[in-house]
Protein backbone atom coordinates (compact mmCIF):
# COMPACT_ATOMS: atom_id res chain seq x y z
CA UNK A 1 -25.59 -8.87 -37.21
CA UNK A 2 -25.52 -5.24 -35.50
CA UNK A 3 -26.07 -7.15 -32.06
CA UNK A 4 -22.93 -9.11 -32.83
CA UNK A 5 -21.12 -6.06 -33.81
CA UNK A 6 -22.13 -3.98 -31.16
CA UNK A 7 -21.17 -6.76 -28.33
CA UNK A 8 -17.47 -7.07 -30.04
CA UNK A 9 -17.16 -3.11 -29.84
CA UNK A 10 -18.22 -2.94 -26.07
CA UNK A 11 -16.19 -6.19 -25.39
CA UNK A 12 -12.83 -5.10 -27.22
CA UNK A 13 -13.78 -1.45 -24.84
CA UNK A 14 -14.13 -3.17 -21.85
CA UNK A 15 -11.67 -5.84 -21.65
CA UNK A 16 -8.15 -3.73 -21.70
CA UNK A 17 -9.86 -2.14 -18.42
CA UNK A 18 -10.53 -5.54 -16.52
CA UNK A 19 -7.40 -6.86 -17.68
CA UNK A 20 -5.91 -3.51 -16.51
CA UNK A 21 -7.10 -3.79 -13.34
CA UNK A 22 -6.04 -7.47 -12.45
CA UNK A 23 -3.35 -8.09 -9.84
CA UNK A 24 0.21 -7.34 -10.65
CA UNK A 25 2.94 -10.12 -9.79
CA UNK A 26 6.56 -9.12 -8.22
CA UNK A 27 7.90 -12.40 -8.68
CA UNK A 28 10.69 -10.70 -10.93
CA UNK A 29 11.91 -8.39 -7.92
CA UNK A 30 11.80 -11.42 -5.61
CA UNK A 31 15.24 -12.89 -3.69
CA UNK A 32 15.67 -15.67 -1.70
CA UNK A 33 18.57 -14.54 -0.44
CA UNK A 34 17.66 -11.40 0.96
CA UNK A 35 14.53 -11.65 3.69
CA UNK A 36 12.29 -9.04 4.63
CA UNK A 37 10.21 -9.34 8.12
CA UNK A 38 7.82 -6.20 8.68
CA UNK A 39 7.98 -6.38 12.30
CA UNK A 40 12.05 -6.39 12.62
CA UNK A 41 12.31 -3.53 9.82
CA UNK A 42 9.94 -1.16 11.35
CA UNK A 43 11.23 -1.54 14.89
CA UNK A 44 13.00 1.81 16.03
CA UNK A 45 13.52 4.98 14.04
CA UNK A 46 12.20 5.22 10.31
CA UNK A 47 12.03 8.00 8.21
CA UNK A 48 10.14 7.82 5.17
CA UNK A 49 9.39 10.02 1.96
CA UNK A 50 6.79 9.75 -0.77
CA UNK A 51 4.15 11.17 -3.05
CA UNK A 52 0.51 10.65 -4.82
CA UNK A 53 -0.65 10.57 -8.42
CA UNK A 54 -3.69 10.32 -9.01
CA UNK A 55 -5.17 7.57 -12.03
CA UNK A 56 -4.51 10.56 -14.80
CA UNK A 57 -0.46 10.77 -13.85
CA UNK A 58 -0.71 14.19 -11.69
CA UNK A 59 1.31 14.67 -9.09
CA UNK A 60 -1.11 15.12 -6.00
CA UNK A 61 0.73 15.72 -2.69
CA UNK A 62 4.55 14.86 -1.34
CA UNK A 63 4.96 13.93 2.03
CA UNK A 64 7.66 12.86 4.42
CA UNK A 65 6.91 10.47 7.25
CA UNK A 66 8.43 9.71 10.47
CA UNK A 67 8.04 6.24 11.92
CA UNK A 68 8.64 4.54 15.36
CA UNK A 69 8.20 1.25 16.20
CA UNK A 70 8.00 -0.88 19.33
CA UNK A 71 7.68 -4.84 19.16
CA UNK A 72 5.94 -7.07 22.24
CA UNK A 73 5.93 -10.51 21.81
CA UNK A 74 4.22 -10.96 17.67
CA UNK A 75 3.37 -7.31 17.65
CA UNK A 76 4.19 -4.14 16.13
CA UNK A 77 3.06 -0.66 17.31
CA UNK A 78 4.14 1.37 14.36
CA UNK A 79 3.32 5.60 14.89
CA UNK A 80 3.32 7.22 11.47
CA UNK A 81 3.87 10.87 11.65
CA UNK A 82 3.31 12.61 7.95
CA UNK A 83 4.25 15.69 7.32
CA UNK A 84 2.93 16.58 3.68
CA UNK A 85 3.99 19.90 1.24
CA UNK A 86 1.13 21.77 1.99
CA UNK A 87 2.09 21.90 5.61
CA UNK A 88 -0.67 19.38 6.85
CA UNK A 89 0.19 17.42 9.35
CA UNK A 90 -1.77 13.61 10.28
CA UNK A 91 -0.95 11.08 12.55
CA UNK A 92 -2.02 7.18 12.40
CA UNK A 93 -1.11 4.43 14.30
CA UNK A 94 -1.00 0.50 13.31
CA UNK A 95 -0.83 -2.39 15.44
CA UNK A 96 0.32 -5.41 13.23
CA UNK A 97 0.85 -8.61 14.43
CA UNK A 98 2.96 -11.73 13.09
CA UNK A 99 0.01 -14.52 12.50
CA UNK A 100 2.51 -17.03 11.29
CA UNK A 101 5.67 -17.41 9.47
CA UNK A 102 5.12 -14.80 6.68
CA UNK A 103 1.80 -13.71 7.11
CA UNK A 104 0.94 -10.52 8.71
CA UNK A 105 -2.36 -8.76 10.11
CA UNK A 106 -3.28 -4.90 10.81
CA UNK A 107 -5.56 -2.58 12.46
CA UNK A 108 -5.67 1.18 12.70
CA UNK A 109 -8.42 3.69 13.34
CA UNK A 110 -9.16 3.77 9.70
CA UNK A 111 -9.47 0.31 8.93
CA UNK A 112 -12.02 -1.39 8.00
CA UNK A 113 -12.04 -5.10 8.66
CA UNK A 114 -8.50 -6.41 9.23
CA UNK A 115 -5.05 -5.76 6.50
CA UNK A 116 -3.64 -9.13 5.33
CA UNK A 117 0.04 -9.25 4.65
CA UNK A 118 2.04 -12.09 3.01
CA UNK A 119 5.65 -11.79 3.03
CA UNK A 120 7.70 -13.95 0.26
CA UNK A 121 11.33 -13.46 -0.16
CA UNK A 122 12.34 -9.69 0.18
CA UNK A 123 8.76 -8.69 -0.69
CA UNK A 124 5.31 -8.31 0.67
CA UNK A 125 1.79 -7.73 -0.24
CA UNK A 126 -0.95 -6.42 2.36
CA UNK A 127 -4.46 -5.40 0.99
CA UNK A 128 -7.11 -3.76 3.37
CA UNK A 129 -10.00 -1.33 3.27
CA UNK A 130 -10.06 2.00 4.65
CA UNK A 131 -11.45 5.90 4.77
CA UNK A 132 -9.62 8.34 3.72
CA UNK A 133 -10.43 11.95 3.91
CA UNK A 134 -10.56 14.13 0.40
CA UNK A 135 -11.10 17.34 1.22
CA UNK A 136 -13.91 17.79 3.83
CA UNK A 137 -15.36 14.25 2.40
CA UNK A 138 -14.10 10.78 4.04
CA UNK A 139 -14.38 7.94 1.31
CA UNK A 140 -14.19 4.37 1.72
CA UNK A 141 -10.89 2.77 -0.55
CA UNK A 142 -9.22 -0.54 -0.83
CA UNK A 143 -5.75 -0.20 -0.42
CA UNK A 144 -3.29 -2.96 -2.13
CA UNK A 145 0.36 -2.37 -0.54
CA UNK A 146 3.54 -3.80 -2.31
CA UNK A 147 6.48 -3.67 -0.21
CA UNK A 148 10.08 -4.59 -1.34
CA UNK A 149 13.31 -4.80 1.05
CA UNK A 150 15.79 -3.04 -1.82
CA UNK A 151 18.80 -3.69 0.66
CA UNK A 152 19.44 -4.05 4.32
CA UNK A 153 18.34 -0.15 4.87
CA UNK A 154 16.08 0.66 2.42
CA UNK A 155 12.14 0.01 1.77
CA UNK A 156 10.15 0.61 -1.39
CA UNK A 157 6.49 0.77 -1.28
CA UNK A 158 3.67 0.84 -4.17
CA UNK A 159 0.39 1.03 -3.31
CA UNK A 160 -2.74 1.27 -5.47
CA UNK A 161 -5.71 3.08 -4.29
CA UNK A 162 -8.82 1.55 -5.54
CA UNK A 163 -12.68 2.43 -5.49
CA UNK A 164 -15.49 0.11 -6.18
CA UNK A 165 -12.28 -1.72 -7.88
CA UNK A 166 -11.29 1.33 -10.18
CA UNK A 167 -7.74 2.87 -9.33
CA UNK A 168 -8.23 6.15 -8.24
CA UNK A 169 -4.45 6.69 -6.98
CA UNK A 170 -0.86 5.71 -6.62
CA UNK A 171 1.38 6.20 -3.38
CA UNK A 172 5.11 5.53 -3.72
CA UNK A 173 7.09 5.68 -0.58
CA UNK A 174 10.71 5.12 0.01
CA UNK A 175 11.48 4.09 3.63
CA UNK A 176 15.26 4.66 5.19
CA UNK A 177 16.45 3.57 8.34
């Protein structure tokens, strides 16, 4: 009887954190009647601000970001220029190309492996592994991107920051162009 009771403790511990951690839909933020392509909204001039929580609700870092695009053929050469309030400064640059209607794929020094992106409606998801730099330590992270088109000028991004499948951080970014 204490083996039962002891398995329906851990199990009623441990299941609002799996469940917590399973994939978020934005099927109510989805339209049909507005589209959102990665490759023609990035193209040109972006400018971009955002911030970090981490998993406990602090506010991290806020950063601004200046983006510029060029498209050949299916690609995108996106340079990301972050500025953040501390006065650090870090540059990255993507090259994402247009696989198909709606799907997407991404490299950049930090990558590891290849980001996948699938665009539906107004929205898109792209999930990739990367390192990112804490202090003097670089750590491996999953990264799992949520973009949605708002209106013809504006982007809103939500990305979780996972390790070993625990979130560890939240990026919100609001892109202008």
């Amino acid at each position: 009887m204490k083996f039962l009771q002891r398995t329906l403790v851990i199990f009623f511990l441990i299941f609002p954190f799996i469940t917590g951690c399973s994939n978020s839909s934005m099927e109510n933020v989805v339209s049909k009647n507005l589209s959102f392509d990665l490759l023609e909204y990035f193209a040109g001039e972006t400018t971009a601000w955002g911030l970090i929580v981490d998993r406990f609700g602090n506010l991290q870092r806020t950063f601004k970001v200046r983006l510029n695009g060029n498209i050949d053929n299916r690609q995108l050469l996106l340079k990301e220029y972050f500025t953040y309030n501390d006065g650090e400064t870090e540059y990255r640059e993507w090259i994402i190309t247009k696989t198909e209607t709606g799907t997407y794929e991404g490299k950049s020094k930090d990558t590891i492996g290849v980001a996948k992106g699938k665009q539906n409606g107004n929205t898109m998801r792209m999930v990739y592994d990367t390192t990112i730099s804490i202090g003097e330590t670089d750590i491996r992270v999953s990264f799992d991107d949520r973009f949605v088109k708002a209106d013809k000028k504006v982007v809103i991004n939500r990305a979780e920051i996972l390790k070993w499948g625990i979130k560890i951080a939240d990026v919100t970014i609001f892109f202008s162009k």
